[in-house]
Structure formats: structure tokens, C-alpha cells
PDB file of N, CA and C in Angstrom:
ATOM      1  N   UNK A   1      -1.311 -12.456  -8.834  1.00  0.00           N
ATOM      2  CA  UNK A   1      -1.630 -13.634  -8.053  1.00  0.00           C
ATOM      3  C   UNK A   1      -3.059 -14.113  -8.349  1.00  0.00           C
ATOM      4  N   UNK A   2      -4.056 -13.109  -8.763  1.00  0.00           N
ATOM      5  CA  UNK A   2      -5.541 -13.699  -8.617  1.00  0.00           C
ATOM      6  C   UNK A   2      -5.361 -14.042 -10.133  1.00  0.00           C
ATOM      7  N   UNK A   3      -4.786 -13.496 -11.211  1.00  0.00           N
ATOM      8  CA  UNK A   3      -5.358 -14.186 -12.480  1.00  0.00           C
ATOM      9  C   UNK A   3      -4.333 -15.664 -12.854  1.00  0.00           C
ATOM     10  N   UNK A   4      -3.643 -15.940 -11.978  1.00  0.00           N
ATOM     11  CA  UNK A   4      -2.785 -17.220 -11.906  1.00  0.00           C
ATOM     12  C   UNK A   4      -3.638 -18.234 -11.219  1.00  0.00           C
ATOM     13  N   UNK A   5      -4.656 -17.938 -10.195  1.00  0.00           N
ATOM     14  CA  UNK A   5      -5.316 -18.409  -9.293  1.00  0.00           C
ATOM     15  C   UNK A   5      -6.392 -18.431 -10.104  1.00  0.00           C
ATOM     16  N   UNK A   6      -6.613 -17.768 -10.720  1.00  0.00           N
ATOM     17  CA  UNK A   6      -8.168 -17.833 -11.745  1.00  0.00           C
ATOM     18  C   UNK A   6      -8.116 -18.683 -12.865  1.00  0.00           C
ATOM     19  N   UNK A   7      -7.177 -18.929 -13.307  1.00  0.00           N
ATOM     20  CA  UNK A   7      -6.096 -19.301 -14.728  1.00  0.00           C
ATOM     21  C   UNK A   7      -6.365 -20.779 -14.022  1.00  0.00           C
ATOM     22  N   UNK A   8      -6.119 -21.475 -13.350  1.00  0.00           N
ATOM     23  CA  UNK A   8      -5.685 -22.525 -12.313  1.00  0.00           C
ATOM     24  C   UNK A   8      -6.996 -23.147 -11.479  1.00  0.00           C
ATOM     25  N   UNK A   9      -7.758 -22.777 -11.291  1.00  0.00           N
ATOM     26  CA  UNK A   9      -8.803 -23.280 -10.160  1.00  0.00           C
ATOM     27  C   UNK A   9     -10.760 -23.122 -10.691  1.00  0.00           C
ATOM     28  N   UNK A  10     -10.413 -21.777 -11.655  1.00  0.00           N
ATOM     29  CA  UNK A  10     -11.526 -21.708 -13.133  1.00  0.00           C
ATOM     30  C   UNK A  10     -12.710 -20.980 -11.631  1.00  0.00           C
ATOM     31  N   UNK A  11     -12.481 -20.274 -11.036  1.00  0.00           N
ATOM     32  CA  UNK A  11     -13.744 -19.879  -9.822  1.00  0.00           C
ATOM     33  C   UNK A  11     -14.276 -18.871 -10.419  1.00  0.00           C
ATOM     34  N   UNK A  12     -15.274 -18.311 -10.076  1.00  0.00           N
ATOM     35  CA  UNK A  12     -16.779 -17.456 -10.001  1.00  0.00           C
ATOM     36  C   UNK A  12     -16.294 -16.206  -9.774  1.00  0.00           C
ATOM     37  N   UNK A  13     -16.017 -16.360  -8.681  1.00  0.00           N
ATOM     38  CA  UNK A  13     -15.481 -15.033  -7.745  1.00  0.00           C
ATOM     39  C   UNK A  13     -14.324 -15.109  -6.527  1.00  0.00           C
ATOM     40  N   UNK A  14     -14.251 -14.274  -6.236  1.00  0.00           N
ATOM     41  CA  UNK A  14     -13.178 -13.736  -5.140  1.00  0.00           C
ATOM     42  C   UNK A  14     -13.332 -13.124  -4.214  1.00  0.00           C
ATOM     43  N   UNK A  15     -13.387 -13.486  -3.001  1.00  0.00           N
ATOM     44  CA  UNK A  15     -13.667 -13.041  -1.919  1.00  0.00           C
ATOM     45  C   UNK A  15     -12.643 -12.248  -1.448  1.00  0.00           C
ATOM     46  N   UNK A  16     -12.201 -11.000  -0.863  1.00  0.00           N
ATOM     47  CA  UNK A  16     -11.170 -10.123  -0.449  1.00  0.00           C
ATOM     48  C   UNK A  16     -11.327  -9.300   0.587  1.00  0.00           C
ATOM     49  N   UNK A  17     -10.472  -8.850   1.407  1.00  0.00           N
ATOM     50  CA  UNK A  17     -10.070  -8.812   2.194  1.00  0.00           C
ATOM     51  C   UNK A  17      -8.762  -7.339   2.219  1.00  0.00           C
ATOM     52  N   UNK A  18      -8.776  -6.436   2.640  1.00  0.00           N
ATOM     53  CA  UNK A  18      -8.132  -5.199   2.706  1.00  0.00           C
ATOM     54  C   UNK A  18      -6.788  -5.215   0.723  1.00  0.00           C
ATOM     55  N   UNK A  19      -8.242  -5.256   0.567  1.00  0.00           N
ATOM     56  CA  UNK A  19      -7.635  -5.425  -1.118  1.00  0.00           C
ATOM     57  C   UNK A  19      -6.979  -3.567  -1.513  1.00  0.00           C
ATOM     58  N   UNK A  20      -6.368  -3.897  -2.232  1.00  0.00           N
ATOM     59  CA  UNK A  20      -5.359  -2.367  -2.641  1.00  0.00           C
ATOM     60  C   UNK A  20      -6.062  -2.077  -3.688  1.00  0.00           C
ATOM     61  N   UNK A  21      -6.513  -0.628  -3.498  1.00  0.00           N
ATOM     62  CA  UNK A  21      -7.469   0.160  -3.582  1.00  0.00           C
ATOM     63  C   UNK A  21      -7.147   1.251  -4.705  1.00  0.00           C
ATOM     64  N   UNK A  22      -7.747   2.075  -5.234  1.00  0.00           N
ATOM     65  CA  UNK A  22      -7.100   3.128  -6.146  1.00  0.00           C
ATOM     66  C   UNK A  22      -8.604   3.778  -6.800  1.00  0.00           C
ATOM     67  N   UNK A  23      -8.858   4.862  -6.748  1.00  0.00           N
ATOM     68  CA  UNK A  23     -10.051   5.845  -7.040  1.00  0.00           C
ATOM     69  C   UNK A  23     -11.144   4.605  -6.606  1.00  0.00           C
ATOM     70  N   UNK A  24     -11.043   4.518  -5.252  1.00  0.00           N
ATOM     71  CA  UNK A  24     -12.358   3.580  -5.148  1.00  0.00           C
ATOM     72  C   UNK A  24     -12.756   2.261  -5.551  1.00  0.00           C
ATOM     73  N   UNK A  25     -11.780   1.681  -6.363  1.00  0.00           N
ATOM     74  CA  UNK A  25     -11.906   0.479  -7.161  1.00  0.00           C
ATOM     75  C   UNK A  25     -10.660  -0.217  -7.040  1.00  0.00           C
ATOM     76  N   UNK A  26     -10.919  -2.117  -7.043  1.00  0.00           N
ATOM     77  CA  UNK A  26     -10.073  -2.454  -6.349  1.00  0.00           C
ATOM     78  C   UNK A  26      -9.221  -2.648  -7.710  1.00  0.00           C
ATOM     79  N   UNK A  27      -7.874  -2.841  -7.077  1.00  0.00           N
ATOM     80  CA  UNK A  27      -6.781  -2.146  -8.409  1.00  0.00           C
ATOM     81  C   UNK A  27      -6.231  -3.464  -8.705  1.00  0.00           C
ATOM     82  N   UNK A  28      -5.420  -3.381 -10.013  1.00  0.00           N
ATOM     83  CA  UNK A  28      -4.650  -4.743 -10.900  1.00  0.00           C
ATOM     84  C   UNK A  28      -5.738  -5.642 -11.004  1.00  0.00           C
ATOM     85  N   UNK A  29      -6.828  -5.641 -11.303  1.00  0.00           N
ATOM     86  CA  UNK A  29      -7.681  -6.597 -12.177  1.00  0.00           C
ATOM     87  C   UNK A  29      -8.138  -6.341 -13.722  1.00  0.00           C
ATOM     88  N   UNK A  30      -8.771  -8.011 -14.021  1.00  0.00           N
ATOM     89  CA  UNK A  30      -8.684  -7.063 -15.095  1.00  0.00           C
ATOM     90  C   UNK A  30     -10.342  -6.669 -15.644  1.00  0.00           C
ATOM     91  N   UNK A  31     -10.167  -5.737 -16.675  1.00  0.00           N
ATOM     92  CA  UNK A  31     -11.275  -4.648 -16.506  1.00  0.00           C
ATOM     93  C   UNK A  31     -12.279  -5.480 -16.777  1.00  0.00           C
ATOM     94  N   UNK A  32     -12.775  -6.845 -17.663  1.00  0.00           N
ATOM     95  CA  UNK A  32     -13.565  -7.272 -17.999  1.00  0.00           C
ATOM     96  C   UNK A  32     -14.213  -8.038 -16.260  1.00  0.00           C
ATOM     97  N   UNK A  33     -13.218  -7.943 -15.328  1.00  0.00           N
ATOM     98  CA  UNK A  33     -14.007  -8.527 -13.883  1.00  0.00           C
ATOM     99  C   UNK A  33     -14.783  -7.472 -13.302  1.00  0.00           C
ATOM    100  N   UNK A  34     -15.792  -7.785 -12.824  1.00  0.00           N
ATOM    101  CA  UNK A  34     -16.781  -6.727 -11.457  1.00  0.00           C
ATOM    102  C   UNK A  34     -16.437  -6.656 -10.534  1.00  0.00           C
ATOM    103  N   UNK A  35     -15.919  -5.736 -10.058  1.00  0.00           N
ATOM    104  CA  UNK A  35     -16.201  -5.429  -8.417  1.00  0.00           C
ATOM    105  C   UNK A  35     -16.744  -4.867  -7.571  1.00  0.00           C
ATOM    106  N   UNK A  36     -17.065  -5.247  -6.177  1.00  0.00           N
ATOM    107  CA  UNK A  36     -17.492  -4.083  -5.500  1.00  0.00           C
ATOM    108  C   UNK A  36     -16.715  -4.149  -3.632  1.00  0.00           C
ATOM    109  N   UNK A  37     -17.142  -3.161  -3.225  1.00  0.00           N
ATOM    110  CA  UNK A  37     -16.426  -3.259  -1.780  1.00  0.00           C
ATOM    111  C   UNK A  37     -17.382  -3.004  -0.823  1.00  0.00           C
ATOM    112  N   UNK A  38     -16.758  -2.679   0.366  1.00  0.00           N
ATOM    113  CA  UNK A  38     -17.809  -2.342   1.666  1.00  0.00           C
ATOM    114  C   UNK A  38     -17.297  -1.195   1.586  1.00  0.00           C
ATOM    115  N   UNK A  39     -18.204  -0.465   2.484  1.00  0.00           N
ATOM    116  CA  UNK A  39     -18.074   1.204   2.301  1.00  0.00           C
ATOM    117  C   UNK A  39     -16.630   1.967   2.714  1.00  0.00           C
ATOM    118  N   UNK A  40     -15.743   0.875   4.015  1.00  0.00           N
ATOM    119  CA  UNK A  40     -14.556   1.040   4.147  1.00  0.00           C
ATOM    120  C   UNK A  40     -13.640   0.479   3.104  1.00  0.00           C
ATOM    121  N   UNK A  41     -13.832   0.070   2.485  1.00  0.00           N
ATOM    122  CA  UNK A  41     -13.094  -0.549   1.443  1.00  0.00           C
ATOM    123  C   UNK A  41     -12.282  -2.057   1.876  1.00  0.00           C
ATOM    124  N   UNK A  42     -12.629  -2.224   2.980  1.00  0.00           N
ATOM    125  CA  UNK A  42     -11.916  -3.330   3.490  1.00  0.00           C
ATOM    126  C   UNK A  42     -12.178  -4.757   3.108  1.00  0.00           C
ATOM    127  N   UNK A  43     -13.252  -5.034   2.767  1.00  0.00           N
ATOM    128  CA  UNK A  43     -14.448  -6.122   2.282  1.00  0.00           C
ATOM    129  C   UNK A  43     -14.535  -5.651   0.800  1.00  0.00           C
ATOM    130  N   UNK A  44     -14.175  -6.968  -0.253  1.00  0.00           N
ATOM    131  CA  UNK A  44     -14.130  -7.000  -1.234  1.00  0.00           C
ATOM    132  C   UNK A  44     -14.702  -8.347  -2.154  1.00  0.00           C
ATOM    133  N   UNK A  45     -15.604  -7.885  -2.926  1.00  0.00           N
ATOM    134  CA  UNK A  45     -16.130  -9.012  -4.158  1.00  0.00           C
ATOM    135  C   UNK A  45     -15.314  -9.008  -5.593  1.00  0.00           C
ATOM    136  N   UNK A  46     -14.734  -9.990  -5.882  1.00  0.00           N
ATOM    137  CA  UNK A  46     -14.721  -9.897  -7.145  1.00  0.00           C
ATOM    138  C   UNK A  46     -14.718 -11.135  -7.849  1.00  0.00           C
ATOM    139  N   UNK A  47     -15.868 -10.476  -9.051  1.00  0.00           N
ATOM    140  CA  UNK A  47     -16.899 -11.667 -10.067  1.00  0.00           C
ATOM    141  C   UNK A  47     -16.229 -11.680 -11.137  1.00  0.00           C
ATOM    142  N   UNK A  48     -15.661 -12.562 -12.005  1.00  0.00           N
ATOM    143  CA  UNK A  48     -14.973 -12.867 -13.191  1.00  0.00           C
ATOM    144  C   UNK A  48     -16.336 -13.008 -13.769  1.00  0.00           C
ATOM    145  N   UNK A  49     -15.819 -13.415 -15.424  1.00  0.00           N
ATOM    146  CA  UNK A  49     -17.055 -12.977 -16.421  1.00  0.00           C
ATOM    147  C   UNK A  49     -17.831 -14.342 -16.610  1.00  0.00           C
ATOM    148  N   UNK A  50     -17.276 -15.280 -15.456  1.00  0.00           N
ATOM    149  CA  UNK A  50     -18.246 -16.437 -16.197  1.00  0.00           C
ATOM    150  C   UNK A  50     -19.456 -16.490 -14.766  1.00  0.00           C
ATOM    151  N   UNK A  51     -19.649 -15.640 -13.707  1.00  0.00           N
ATOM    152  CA  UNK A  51     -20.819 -15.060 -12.991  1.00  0.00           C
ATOM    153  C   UNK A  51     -21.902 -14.444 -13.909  1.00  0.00           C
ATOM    154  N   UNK A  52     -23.238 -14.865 -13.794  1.00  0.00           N
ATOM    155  CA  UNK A  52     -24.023 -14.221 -14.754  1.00  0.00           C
ATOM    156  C   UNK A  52     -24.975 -13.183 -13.683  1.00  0.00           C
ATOM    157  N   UNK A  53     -25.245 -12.221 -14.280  1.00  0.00           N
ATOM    158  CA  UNK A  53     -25.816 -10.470 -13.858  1.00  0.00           C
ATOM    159  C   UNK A  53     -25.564 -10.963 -11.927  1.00  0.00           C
ATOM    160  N   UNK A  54     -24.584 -10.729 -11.437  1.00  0.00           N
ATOM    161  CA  UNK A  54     -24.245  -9.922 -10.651  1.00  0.00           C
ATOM    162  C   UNK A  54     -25.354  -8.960  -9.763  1.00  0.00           C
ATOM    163  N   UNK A  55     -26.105  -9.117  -8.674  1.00  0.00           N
ATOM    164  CA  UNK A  55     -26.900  -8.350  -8.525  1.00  0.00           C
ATOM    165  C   UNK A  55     -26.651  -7.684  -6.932  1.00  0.00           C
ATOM    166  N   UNK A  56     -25.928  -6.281  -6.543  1.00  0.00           N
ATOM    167  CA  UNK A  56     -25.678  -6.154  -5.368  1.00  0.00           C
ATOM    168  C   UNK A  56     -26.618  -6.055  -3.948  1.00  0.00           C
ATOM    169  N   UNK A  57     -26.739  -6.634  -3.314  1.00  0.00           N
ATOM    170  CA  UNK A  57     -27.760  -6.904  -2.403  1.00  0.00           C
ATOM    171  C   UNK A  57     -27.584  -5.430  -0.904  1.00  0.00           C
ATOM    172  N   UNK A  58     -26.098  -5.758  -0.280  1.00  0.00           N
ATOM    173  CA  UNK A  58     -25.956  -4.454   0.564  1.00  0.00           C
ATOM    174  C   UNK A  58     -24.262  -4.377   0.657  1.00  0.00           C
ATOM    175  N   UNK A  59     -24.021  -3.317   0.672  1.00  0.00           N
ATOM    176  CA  UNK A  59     -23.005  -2.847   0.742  1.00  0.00           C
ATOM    177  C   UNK A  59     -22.710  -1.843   2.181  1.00  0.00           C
ATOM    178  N   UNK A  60     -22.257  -2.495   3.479  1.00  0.00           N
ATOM    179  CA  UNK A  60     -22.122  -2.008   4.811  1.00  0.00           C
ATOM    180  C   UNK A  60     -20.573  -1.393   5.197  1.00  0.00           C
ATOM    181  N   UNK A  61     -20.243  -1.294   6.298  1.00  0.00           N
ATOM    182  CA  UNK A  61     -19.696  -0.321   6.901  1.00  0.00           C
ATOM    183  C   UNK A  61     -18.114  -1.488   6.453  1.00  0.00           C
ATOM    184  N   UNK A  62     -18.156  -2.892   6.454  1.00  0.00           N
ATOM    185  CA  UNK A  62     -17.441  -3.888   6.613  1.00  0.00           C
ATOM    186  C   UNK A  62     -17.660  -5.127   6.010  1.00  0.00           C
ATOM    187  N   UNK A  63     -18.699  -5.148   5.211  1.00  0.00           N
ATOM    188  CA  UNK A  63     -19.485  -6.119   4.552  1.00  0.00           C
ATOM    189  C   UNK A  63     -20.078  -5.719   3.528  1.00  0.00           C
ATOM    190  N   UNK A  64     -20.047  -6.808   2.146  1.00  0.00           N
ATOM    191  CA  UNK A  64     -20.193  -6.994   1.115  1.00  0.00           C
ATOM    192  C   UNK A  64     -21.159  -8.027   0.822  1.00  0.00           C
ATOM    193  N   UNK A  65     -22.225  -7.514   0.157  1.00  0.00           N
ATOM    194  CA  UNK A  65     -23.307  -8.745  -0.508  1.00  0.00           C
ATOM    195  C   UNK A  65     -23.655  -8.646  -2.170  1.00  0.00           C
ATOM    196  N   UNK A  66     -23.349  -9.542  -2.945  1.00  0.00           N
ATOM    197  CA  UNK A  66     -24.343  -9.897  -3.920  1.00  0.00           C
ATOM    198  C   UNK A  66     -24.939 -10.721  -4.056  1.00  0.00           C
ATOM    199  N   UNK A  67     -25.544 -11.092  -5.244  1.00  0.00           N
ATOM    200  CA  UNK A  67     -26.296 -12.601  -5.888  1.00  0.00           C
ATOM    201  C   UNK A  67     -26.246 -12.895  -7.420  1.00  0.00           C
ATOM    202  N   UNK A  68     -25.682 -14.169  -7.695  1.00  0.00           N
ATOM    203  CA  UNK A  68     -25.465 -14.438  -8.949  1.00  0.00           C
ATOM    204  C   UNK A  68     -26.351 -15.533  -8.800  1.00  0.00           C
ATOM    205  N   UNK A  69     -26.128 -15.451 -10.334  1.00  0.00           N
ATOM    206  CA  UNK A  69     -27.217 -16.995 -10.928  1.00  0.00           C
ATOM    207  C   UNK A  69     -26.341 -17.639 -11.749  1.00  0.00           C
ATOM    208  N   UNK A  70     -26.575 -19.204 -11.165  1.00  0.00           N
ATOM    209  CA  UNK A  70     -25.643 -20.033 -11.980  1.00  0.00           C
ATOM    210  C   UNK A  70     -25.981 -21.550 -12.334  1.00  0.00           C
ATOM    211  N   UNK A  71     -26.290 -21.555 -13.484  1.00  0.00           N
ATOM    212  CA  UNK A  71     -27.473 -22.805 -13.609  1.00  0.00           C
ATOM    213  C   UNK A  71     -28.559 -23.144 -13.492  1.00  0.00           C
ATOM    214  N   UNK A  72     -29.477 -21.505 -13.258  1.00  0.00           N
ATOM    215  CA  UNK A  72     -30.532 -21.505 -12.719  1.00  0.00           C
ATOM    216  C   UNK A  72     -30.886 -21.470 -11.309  1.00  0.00           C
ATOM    217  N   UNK A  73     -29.569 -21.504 -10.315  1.00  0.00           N
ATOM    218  CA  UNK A  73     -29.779 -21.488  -8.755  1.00  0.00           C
ATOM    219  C   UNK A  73     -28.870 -19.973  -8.989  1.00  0.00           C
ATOM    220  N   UNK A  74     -29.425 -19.508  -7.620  1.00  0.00           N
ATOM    221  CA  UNK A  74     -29.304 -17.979  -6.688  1.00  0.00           C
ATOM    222  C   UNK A  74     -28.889 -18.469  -5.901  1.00  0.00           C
ATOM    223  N   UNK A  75     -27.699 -17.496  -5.896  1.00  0.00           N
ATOM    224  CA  UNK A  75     -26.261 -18.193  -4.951  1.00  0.00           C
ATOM    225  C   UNK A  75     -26.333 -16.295  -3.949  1.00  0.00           C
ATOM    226  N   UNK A  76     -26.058 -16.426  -2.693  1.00  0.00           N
ATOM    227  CA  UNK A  76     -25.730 -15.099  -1.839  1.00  0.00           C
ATOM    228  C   UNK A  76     -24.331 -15.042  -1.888  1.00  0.00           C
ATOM    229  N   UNK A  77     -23.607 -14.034  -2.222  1.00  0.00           N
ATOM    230  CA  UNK A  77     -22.194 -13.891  -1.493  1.00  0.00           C
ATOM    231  C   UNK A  77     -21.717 -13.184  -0.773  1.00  0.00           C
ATOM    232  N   UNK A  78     -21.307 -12.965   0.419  1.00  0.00           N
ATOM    233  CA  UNK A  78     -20.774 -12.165   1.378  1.00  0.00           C
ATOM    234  C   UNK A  78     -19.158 -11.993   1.107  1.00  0.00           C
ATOM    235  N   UNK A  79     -19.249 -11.203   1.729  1.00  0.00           N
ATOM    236  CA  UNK A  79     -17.487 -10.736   1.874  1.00  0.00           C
ATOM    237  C   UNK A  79     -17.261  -9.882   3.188  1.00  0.00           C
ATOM    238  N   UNK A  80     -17.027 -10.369   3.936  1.00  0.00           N
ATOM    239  CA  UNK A  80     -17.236  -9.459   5.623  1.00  0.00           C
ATOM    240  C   UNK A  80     -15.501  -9.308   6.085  1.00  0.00           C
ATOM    241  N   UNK A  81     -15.318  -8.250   6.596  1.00  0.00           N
ATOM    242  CA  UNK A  81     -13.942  -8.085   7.025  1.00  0.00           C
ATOM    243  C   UNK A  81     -14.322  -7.889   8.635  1.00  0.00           C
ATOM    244  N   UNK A  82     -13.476  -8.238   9.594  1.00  0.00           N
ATOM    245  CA  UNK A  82     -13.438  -8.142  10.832  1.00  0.00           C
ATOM    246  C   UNK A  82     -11.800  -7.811  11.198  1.00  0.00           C
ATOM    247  N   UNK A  83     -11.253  -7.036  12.092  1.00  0.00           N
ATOM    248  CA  UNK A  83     -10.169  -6.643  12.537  1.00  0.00           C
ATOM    249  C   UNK A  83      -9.517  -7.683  13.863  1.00  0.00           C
ATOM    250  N   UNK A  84      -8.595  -8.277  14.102  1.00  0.00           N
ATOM    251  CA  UNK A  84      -8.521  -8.538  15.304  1.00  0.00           C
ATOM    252  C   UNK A  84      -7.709  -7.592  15.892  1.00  0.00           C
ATOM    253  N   UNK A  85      -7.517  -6.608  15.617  1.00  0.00           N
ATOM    254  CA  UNK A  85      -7.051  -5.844  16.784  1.00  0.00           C
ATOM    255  C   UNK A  85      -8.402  -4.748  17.575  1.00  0.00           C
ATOM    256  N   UNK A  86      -8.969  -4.915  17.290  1.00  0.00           N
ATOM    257  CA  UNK A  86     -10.159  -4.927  18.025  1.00  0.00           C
ATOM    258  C   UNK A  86     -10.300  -5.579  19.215  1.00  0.00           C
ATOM    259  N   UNK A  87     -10.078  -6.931  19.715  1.00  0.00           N
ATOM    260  CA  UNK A  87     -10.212  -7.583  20.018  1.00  0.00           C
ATOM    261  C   UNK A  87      -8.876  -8.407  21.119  1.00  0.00           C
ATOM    262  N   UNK A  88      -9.287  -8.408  22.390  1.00  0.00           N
ATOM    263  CA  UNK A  88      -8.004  -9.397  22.842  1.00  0.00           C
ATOM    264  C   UNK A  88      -8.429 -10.744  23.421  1.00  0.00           C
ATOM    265  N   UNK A  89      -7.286 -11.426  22.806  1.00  0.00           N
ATOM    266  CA  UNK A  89      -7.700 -13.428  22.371  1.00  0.00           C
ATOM    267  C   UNK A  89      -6.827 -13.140  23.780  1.00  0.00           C
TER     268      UNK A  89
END
């Protein structure tokens, strides 16, 4: 689904969300992409190769940060997971 979506829309990165997991790394991509997660694995980045140096800022309990450069601007990216069952609406 993401390299049809990547194939199709030409994006940076990927923001994710209780992504499927395997020795720590998020699984079925392909190897030339970066990733990283939050320490639960629930919160997920992933940078295709046209992001230039990738630089990880913090990596939390539920949240994901880097910073790329693109054109000469410094871009932040988050990736934060929140549960609603935590929570009653």
C-alpha cells in the first residue's frame, strides 16, 4: 500500500501509526527507505530517499521526531500515537 501511495503522490515521508513491526524495524519497506519509531513502537517515521540527511531529534515513550532539509529549509517531523481507549468521549 505505501509504495503504490509513494509511486502516486511522489511524498518525503510517512507518518505511521501502530505500523507492523519485526526485529524492531518497521517491516515490508523497502530497504533503501529510513525509519524510525517511538520507543513503543507505536509512532512511526518513514523517509523515502528523496529526504536529504534525516536527522533524529527525540524518540519518546509514543512520539517520534526528526528533521530534514529540503531546499535549504529545516522541516520538524513528528509522528505521535495516542490511544483512545484511554479515554471516554
Amino acid at each position: 500500500m505505501l509504495l503504490k501511495a509513494a509511486k502516486q503522490h511522489q511524498p518525503d515521508s510517512f507518518l505511521v501509526q501502530e505500523p507492523h513491526v519485526k526485529d524492531g524495524k518497521i517491516a515490508g519497506i523497502p530497504k533503501c527507505w529510513k525509519s524510525w519509531l517511538s520507543k513503543s513502537g507505536k509512532a512511526g517515521i518513514i523517509a523515502l530517499p528523496t529526504c536529504s540527511t534525516p536527522v533524529v531529534l527525540s524518540a519518546k515513550e509514543n512520539t517520534m521526531a526528526i528533521k530534514i532539509t529540503k531546499k535549504s529549509k529545516a522541516f520538524t517531523i513528528i509522528s505521535s500515537y495516542s490511544s483512545n481507549n484511554k479515554y471516554q468521549w
